[in-house]
PDB file of N, CA and C in Angstrom:
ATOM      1  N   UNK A   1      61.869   7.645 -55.798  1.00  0.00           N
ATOM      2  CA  UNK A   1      60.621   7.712 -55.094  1.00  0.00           C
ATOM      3  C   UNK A   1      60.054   6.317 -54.912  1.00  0.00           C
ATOM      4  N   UNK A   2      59.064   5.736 -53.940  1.00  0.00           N
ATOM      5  CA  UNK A   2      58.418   5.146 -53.878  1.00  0.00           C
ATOM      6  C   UNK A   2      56.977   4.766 -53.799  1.00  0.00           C
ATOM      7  N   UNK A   3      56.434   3.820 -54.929  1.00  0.00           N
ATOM      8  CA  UNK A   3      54.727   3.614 -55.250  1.00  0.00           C
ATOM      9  C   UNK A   3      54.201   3.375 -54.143  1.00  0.00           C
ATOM     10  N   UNK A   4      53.162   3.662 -53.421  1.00  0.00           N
ATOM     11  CA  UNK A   4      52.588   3.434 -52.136  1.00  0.00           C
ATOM     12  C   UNK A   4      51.493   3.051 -52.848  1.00  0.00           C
ATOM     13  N   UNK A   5      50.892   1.212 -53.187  1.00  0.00           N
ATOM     14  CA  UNK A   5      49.985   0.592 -53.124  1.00  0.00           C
ATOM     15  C   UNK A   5      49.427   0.411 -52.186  1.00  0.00           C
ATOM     16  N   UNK A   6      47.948   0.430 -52.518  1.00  0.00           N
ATOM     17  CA  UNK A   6      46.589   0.127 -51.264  1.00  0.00           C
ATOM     18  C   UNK A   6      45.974  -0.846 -52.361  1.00  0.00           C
ATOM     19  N   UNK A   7      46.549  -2.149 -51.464  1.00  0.00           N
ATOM     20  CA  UNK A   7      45.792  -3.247 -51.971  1.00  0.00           C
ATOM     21  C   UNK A   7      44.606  -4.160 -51.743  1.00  0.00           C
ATOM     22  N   UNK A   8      43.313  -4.207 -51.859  1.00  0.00           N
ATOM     23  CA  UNK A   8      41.819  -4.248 -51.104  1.00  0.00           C
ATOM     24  C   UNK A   8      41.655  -5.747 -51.528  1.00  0.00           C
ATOM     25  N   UNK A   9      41.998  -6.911 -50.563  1.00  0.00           N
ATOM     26  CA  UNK A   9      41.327  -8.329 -49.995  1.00  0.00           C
ATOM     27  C   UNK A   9      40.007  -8.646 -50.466  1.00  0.00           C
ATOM     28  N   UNK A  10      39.512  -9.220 -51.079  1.00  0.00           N
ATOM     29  CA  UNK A  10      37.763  -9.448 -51.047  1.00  0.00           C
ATOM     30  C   UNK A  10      38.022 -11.198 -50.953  1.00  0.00           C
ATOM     31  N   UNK A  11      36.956 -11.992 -50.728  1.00  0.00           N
ATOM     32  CA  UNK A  11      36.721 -13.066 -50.889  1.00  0.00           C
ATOM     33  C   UNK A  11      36.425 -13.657 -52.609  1.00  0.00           C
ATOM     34  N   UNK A  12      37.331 -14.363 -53.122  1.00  0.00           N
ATOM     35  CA  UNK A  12      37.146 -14.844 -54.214  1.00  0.00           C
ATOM     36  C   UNK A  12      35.804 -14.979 -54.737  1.00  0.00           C
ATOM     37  N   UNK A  13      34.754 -15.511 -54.384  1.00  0.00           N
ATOM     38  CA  UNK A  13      33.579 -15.698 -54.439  1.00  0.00           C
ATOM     39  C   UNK A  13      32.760 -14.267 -54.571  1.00  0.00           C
ATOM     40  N   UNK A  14      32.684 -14.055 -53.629  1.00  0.00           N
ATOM     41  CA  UNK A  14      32.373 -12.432 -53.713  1.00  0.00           C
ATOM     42  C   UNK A  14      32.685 -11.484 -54.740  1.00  0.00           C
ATOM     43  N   UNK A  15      34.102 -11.561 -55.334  1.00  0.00           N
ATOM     44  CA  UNK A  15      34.712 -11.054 -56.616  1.00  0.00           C
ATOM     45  C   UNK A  15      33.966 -11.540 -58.100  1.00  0.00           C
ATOM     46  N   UNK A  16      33.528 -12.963 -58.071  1.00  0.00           N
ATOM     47  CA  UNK A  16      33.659 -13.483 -59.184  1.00  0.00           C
ATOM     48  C   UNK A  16      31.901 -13.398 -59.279  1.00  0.00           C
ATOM     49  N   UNK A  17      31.314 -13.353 -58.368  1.00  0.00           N
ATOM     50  CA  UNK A  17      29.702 -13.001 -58.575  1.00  0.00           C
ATOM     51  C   UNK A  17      29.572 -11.579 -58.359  1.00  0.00           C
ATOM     52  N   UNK A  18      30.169 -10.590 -58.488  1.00  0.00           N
ATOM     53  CA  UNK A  18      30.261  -8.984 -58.580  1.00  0.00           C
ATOM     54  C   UNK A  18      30.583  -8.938 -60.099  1.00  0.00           C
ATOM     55  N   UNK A  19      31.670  -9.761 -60.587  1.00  0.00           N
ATOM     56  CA  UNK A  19      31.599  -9.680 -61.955  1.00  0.00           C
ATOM     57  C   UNK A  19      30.741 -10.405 -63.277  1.00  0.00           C
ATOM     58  N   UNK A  20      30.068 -11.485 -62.774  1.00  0.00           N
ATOM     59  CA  UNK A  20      29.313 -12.374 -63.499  1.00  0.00           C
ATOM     60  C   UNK A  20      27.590 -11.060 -63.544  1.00  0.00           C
ATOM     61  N   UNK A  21      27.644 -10.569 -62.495  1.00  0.00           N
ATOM     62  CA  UNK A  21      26.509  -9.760 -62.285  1.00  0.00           C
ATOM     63  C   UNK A  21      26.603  -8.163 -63.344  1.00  0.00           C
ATOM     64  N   UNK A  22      27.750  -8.123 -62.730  1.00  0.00           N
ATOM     65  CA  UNK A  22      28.395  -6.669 -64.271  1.00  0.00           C
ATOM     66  C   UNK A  22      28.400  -7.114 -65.148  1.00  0.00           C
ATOM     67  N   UNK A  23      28.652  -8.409 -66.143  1.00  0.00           N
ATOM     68  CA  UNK A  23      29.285  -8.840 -67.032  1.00  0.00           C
ATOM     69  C   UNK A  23      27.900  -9.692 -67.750  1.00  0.00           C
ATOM     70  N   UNK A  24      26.842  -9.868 -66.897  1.00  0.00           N
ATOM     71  CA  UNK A  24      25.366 -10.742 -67.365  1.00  0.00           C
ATOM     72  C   UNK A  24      26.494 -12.110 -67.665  1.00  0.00           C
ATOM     73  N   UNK A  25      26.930 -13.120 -66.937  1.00  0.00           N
ATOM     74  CA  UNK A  25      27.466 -13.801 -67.248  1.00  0.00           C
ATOM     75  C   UNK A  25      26.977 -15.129 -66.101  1.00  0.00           C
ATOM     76  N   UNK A  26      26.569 -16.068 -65.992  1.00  0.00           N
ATOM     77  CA  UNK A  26      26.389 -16.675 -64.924  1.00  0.00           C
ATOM     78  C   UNK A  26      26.671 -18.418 -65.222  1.00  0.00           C
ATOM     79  N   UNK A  27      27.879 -18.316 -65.875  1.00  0.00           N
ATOM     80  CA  UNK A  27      28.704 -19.500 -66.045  1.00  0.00           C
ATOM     81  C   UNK A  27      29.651 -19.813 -65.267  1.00  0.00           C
ATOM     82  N   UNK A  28      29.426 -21.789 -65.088  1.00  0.00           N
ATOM     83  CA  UNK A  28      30.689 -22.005 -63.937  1.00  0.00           C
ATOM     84  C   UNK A  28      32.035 -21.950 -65.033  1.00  0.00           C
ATOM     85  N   UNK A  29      31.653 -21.767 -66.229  1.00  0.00           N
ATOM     86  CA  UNK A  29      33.427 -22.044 -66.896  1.00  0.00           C
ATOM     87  C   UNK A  29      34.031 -20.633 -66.673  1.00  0.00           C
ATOM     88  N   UNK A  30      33.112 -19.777 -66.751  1.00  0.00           N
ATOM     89  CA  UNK A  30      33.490 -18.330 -66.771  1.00  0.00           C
ATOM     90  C   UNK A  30      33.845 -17.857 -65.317  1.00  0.00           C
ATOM     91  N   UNK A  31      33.867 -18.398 -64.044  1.00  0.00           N
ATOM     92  CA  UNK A  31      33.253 -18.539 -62.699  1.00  0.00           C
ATOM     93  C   UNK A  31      35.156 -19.016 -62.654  1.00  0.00           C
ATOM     94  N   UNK A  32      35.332 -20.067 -63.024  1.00  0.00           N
ATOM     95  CA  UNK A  32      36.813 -21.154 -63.003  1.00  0.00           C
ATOM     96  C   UNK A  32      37.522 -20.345 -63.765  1.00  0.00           C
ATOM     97  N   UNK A  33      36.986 -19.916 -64.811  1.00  0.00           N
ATOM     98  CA  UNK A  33      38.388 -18.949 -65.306  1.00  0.00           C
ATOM     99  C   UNK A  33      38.891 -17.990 -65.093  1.00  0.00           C
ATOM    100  N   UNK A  34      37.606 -17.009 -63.824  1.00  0.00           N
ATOM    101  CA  UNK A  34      38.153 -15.695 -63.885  1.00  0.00           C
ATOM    102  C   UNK A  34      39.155 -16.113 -62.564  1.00  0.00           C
ATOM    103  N   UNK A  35      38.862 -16.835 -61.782  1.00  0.00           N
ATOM    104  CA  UNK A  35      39.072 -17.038 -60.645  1.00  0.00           C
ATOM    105  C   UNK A  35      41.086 -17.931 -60.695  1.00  0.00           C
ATOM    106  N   UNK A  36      40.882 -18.569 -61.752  1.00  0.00           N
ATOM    107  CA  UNK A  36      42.356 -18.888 -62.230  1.00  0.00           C
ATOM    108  C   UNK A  36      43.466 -17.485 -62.719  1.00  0.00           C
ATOM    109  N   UNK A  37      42.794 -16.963 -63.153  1.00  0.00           N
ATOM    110  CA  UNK A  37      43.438 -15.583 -63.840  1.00  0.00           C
ATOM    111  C   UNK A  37      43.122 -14.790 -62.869  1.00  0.00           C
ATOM    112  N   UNK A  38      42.620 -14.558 -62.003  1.00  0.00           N
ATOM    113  CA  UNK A  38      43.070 -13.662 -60.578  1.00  0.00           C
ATOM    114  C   UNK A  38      44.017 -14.219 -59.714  1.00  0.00           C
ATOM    115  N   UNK A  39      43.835 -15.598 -59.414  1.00  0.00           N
ATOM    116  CA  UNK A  39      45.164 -16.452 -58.376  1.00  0.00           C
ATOM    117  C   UNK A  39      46.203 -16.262 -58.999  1.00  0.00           C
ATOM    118  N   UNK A  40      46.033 -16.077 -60.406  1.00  0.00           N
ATOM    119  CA  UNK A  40      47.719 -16.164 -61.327  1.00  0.00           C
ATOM    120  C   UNK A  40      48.132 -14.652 -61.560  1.00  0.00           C
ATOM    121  N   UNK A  41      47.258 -13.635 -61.268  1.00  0.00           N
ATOM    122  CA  UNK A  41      47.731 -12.089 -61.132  1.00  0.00           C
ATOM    123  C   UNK A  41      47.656 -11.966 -59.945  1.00  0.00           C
ATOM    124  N   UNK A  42      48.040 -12.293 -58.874  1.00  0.00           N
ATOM    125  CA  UNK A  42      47.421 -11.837 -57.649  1.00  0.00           C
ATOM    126  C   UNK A  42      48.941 -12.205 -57.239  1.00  0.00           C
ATOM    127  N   UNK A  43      49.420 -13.777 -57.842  1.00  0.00           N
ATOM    128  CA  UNK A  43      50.721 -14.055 -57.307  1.00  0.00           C
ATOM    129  C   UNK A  43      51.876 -13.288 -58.169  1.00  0.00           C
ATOM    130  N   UNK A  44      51.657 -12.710 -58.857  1.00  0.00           N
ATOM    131  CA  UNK A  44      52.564 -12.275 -60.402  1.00  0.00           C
ATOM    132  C   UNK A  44      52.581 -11.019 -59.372  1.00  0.00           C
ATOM    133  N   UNK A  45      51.285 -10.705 -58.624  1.00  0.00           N
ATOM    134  CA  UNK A  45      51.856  -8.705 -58.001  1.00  0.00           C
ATOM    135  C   UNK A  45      52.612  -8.861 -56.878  1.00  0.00           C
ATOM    136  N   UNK A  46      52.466 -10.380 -56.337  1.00  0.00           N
ATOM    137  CA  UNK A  46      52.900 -10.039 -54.646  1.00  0.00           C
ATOM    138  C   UNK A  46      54.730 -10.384 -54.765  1.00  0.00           C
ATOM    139  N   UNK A  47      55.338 -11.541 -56.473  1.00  0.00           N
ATOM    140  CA  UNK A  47      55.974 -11.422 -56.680  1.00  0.00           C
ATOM    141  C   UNK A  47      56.554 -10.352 -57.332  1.00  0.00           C
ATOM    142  N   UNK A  48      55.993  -9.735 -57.778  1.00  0.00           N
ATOM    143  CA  UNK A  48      56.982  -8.216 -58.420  1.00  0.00           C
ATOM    144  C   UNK A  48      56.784  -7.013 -57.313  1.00  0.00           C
ATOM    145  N   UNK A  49      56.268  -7.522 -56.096  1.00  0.00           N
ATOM    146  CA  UNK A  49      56.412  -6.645 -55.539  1.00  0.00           C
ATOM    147  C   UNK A  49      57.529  -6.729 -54.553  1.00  0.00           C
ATOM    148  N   UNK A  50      58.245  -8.219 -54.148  1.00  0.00           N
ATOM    149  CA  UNK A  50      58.827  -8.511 -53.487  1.00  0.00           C
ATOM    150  C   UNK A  50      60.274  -7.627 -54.020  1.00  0.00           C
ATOM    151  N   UNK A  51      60.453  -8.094 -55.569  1.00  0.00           N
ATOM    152  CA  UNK A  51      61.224  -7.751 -56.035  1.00  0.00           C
ATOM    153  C   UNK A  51      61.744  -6.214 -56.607  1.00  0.00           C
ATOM    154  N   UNK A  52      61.188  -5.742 -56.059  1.00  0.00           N
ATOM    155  CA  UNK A  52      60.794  -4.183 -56.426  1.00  0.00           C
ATOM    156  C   UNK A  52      60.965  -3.166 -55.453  1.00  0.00           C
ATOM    157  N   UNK A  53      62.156  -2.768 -54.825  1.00  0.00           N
ATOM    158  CA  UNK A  53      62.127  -1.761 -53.772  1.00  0.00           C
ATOM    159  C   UNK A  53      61.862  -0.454 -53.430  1.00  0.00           C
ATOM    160  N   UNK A  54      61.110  -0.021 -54.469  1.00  0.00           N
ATOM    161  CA  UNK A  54      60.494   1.091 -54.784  1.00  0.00           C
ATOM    162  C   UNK A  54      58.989   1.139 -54.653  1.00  0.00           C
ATOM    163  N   UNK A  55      58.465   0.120 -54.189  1.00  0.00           N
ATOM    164  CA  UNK A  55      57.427  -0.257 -53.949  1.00  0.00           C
ATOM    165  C   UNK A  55      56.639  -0.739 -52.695  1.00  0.00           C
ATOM    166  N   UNK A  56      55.932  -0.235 -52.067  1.00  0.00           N
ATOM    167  CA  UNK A  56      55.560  -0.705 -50.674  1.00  0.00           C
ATOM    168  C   UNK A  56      54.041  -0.646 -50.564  1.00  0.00           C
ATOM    169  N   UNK A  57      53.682  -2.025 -50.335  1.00  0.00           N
ATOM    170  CA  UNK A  57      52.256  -1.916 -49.898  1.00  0.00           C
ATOM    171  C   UNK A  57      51.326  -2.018 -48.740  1.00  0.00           C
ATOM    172  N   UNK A  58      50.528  -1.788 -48.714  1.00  0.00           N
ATOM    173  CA  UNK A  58      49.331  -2.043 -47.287  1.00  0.00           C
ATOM    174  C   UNK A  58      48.382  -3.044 -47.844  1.00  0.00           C
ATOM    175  N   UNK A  59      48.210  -3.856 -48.093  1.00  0.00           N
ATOM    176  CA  UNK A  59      47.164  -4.864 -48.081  1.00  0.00           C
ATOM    177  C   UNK A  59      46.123  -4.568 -46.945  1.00  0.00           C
ATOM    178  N   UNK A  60      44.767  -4.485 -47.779  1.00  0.00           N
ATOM    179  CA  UNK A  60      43.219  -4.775 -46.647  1.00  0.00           C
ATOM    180  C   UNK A  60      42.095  -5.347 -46.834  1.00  0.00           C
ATOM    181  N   UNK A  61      41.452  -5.683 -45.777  1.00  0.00           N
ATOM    182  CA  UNK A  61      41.002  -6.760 -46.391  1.00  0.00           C
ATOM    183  C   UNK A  61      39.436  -5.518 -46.336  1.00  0.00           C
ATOM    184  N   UNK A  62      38.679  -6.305 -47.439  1.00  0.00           N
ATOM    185  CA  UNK A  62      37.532  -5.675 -47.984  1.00  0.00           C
ATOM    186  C   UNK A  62      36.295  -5.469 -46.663  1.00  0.00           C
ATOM    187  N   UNK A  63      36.392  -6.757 -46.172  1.00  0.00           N
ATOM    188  CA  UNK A  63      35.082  -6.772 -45.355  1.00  0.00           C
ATOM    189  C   UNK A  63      35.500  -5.928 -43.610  1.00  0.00           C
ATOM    190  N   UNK A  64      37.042  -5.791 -43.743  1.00  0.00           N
ATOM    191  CA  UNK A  64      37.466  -4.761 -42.535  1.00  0.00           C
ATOM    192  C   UNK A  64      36.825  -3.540 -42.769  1.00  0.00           C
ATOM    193  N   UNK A  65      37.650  -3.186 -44.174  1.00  0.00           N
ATOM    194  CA  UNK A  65      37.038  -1.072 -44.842  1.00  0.00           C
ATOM    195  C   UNK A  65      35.388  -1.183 -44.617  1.00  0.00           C
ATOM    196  N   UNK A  66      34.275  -2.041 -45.079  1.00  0.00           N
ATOM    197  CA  UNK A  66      33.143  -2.436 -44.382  1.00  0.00           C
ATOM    198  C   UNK A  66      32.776  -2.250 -42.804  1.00  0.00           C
ATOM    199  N   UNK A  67      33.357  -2.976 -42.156  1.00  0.00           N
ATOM    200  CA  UNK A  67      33.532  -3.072 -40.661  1.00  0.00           C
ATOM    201  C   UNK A  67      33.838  -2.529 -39.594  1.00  0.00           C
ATOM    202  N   UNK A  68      34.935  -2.317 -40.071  1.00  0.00           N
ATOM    203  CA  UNK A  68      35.895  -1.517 -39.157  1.00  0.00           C
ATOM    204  C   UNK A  68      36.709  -0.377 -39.842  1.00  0.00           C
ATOM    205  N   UNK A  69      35.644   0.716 -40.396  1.00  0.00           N
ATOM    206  CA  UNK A  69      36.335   1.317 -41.156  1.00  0.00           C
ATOM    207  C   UNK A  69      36.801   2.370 -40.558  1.00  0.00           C
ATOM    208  N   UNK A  70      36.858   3.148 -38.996  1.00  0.00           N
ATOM    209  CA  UNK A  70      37.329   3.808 -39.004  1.00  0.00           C
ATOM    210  C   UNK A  70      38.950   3.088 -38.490  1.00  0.00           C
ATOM    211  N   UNK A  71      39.125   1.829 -37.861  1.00  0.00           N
ATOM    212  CA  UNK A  71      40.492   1.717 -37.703  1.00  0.00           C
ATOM    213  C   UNK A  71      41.368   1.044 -39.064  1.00  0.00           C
ATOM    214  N   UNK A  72      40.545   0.837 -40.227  1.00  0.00           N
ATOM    215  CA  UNK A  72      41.355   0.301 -41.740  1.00  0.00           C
ATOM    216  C   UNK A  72      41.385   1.872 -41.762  1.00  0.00           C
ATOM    217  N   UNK A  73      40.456   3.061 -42.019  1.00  0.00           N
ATOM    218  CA  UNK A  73      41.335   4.187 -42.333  1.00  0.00           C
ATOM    219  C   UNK A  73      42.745   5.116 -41.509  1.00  0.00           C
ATOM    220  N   UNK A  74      42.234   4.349 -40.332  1.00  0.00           N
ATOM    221  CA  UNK A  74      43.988   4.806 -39.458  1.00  0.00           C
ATOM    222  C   UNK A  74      45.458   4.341 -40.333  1.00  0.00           C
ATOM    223  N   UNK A  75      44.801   2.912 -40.466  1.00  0.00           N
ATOM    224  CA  UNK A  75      45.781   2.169 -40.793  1.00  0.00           C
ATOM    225  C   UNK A  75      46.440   2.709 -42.143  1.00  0.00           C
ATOM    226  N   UNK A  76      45.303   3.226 -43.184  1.00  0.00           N
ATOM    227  CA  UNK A  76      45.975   3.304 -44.611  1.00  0.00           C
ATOM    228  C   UNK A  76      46.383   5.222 -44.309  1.00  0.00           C
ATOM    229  N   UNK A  77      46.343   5.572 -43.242  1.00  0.00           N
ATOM    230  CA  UNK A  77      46.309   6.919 -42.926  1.00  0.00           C
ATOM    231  C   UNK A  77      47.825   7.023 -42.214  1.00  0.00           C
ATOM    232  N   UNK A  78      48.412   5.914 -41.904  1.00  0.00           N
ATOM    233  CA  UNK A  78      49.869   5.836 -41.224  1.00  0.00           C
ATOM    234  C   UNK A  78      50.413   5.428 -42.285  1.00  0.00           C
ATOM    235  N   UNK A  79      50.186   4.057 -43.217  1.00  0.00           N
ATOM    236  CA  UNK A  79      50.857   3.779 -44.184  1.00  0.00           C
ATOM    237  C   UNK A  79      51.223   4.951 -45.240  1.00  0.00           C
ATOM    238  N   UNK A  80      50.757   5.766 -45.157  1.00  0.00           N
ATOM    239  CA  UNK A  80      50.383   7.148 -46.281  1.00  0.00           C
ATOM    240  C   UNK A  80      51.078   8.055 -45.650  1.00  0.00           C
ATOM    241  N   UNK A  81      51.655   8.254 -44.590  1.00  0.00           N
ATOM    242  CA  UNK A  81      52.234   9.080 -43.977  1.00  0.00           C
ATOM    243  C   UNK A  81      51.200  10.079 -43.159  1.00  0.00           C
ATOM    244  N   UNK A  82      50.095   9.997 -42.720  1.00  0.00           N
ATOM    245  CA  UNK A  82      49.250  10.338 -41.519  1.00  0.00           C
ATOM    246  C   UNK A  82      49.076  11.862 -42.164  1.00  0.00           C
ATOM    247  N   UNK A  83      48.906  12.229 -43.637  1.00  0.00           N
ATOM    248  CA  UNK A  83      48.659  12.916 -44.103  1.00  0.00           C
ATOM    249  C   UNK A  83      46.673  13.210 -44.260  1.00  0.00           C
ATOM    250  N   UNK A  84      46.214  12.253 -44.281  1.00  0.00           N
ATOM    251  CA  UNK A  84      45.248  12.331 -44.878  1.00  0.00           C
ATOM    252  C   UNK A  84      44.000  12.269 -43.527  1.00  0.00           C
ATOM    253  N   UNK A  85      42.326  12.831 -44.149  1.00  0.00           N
ATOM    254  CA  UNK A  85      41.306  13.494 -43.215  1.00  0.00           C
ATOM    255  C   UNK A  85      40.799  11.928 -42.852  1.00  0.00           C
ATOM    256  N   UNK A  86      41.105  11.193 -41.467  1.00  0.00           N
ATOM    257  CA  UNK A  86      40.315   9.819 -41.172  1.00  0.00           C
ATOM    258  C   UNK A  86      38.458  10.657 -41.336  1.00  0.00           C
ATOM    259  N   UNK A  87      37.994  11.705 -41.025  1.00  0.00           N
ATOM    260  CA  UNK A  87      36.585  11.577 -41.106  1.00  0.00           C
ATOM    261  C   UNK A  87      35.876  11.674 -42.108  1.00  0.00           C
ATOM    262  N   UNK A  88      37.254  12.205 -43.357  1.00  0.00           N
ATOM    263  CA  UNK A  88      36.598  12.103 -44.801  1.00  0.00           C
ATOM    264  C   UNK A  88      36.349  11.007 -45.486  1.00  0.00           C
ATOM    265  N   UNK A  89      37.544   9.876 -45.395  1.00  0.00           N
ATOM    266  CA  UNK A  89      38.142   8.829 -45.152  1.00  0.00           C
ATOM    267  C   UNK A  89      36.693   7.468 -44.986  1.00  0.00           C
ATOM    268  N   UNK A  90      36.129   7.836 -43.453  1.00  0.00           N
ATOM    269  CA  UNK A  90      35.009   7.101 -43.128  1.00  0.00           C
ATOM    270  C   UNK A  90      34.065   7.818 -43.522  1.00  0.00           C
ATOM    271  N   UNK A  91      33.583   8.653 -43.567  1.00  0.00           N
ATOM    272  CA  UNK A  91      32.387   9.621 -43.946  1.00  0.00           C
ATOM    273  C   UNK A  91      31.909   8.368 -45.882  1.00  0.00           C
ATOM    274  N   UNK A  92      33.354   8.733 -46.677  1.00  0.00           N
ATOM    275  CA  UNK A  92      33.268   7.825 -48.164  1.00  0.00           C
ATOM    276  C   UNK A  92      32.516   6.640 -47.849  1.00  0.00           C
ATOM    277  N   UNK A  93      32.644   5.540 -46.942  1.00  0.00           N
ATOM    278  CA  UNK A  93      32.971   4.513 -46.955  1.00  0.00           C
ATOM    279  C   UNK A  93      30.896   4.008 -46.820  1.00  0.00           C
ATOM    280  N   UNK A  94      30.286   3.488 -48.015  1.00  0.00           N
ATOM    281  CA  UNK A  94      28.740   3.264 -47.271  1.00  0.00           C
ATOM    282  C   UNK A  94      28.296   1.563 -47.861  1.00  0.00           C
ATOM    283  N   UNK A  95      28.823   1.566 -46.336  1.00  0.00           N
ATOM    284  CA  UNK A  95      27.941  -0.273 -46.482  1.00  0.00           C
ATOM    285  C   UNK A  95      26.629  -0.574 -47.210  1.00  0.00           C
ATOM    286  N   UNK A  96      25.988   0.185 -47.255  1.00  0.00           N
ATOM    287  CA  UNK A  96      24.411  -0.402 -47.998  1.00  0.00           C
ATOM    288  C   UNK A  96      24.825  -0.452 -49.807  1.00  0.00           C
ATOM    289  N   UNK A  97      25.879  -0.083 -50.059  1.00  0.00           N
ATOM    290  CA  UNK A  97      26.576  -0.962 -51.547  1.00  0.00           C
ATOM    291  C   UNK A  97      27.027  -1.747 -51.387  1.00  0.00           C
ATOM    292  N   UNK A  98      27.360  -2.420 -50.417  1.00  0.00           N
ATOM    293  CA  UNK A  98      27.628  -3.650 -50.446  1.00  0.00           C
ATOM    294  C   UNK A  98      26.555  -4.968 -50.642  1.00  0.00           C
ATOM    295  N   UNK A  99      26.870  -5.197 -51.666  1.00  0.00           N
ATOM    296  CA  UNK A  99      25.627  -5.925 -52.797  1.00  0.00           C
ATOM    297  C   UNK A  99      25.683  -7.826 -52.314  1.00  0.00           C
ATOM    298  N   UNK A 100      27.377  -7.843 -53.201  1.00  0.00           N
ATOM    299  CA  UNK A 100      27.093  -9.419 -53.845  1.00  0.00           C
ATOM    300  C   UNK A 100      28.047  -9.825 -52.442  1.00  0.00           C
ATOM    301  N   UNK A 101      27.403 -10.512 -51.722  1.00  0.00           N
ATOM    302  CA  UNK A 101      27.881 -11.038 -50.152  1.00  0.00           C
ATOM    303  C   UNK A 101      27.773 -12.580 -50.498  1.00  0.00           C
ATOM    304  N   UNK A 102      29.039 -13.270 -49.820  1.00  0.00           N
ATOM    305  CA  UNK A 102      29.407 -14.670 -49.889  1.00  0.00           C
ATOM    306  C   UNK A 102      28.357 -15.437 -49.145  1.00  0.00           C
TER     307      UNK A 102
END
Protein backbone atom coordinates (compact mmCIF):
# COMPACT_ATOMS: atom_id res chain seq x y z
CA UNK A 1 0.00 0.00 0.00
CA UNK A 2 0.81 3.49 -0.20
CA UNK A 3 0.95 6.60 2.66
CA UNK A 4 -0.83 9.48 0.97
CA UNK A 5 0.76 12.61 2.86
CA UNK A 6 -0.92 16.13 2.85
CA UNK A 7 1.80 18.27 3.57
CA UNK A 8 0.65 22.14 4.66
CA UNK A 9 3.51 25.11 3.59
CA UNK A 10 3.25 28.02 6.15
CA UNK A 11 5.80 30.80 6.21
CA UNK A 12 8.55 30.18 8.75
CA UNK A 13 7.80 33.26 10.61
CA UNK A 14 4.30 32.71 10.84
CA UNK A 15 5.09 29.11 12.34
CA UNK A 16 7.51 30.25 14.88
CA UNK A 17 5.19 33.23 16.32
CA UNK A 18 2.05 30.66 16.39
CA UNK A 19 4.31 28.75 18.61
CA UNK A 20 6.09 31.35 20.84
CA UNK A 21 2.28 32.54 21.37
CA UNK A 22 1.14 28.72 22.44
CA UNK A 23 4.24 28.17 24.23
CA UNK A 24 4.26 32.04 26.26
CA UNK A 25 7.70 32.12 24.88
CA UNK A 26 8.91 35.33 23.14
CA UNK A 27 12.65 34.66 22.75
CA UNK A 28 14.93 35.28 19.74
CA UNK A 29 17.11 32.12 20.98
CA UNK A 30 13.97 30.13 21.15
CA UNK A 31 12.72 31.94 17.71
CA UNK A 32 16.56 30.52 16.02
CA UNK A 33 16.13 27.29 17.45
CA UNK A 34 12.83 26.27 16.60
CA UNK A 35 13.31 27.49 13.22
CA UNK A 36 16.80 25.39 12.85
CA UNK A 37 15.01 22.21 14.00
CA UNK A 38 12.18 22.68 11.50
CA UNK A 39 14.72 23.40 8.33
CA UNK A 40 16.53 20.20 9.68
CA UNK A 41 13.05 18.10 9.85
CA UNK A 42 11.57 19.49 6.99
CA UNK A 43 14.76 18.30 4.90
CA UNK A 44 15.06 14.80 6.85
CA UNK A 45 10.97 14.33 5.41
CA UNK A 46 11.46 15.50 1.87
CA UNK A 47 14.61 13.14 2.03
CA UNK A 48 12.91 10.02 3.32
CA UNK A 49 10.41 10.69 1.22
CA UNK A 50 12.36 10.61 -1.89
CA UNK A 51 13.58 7.44 -0.78
CA UNK A 52 10.52 5.71 0.07
CA UNK A 53 8.20 4.40 -2.68
CA UNK A 54 5.42 3.74 -0.77
CA UNK A 55 4.96 7.10 -0.11
CA UNK A 56 3.47 9.98 -2.09
CA UNK A 57 2.81 13.42 -1.26
CA UNK A 58 0.81 16.69 -2.12
CA UNK A 59 2.50 19.54 -0.62
CA UNK A 60 0.26 23.02 0.06
CA UNK A 61 0.89 25.86 0.75
CA UNK A 62 -1.01 27.32 3.91
CA UNK A 63 -2.00 30.75 2.73
CA UNK A 64 -3.57 28.92 -0.72
CA UNK A 65 -6.12 26.41 1.81
CA UNK A 66 -6.80 30.27 3.19
CA UNK A 67 -7.30 31.70 -0.29
CA UNK A 68 -8.07 29.64 -2.62
CA UNK A 69 -9.62 27.05 -0.85
CA UNK A 70 -11.99 25.77 -3.00
CA UNK A 71 -9.28 24.97 -5.84
CA UNK A 72 -6.41 23.56 -2.87
CA UNK A 73 -9.50 21.28 -2.02
CA UNK A 74 -9.80 20.01 -5.76
CA UNK A 75 -6.37 19.56 -5.69
CA UNK A 76 -6.01 17.38 -2.37
CA UNK A 77 -9.45 15.83 -3.69
CA UNK A 78 -7.55 14.34 -6.99
CA UNK A 79 -4.44 13.58 -5.07
CA UNK A 80 -6.80 11.36 -2.73
CA UNK A 81 -8.37 9.78 -5.48
CA UNK A 82 -11.52 12.30 -6.06
CA UNK A 83 -13.11 10.41 -3.30
CA UNK A 84 -13.84 13.02 -1.02
CA UNK A 85 -17.06 16.01 -0.45
CA UNK A 86 -15.05 19.49 -2.06
CA UNK A 87 -18.17 21.41 -0.15
CA UNK A 88 -17.41 19.74 3.10
CA UNK A 89 -13.87 20.18 2.38
CA UNK A 90 -14.43 24.24 2.00
CA UNK A 91 -17.42 24.58 4.19
CA UNK A 92 -14.16 23.29 7.28
CA UNK A 93 -11.89 25.74 6.10
CA UNK A 94 -12.57 29.50 8.32
CA UNK A 95 -10.19 32.28 7.73
CA UNK A 96 -11.12 34.47 10.75
CA UNK A 97 -8.57 31.80 12.74
CA UNK A 98 -6.20 32.85 11.04
CA UNK A 99 -4.39 34.70 13.87
CA UNK A 100 -0.48 35.06 13.77
CA UNK A 101 0.03 36.70 10.04
CA UNK A 102 3.66 37.58 8.76
Amino acid sequence: FTFEVIFVLRPMNEFIKSQQIMLKMYTTVYATAIAQAFDNSLLLVKEWVKNNSNVSIQYVNYHDVIGRTEEEAQTINAFLGNQLNITKMVESVHPELYRNKS
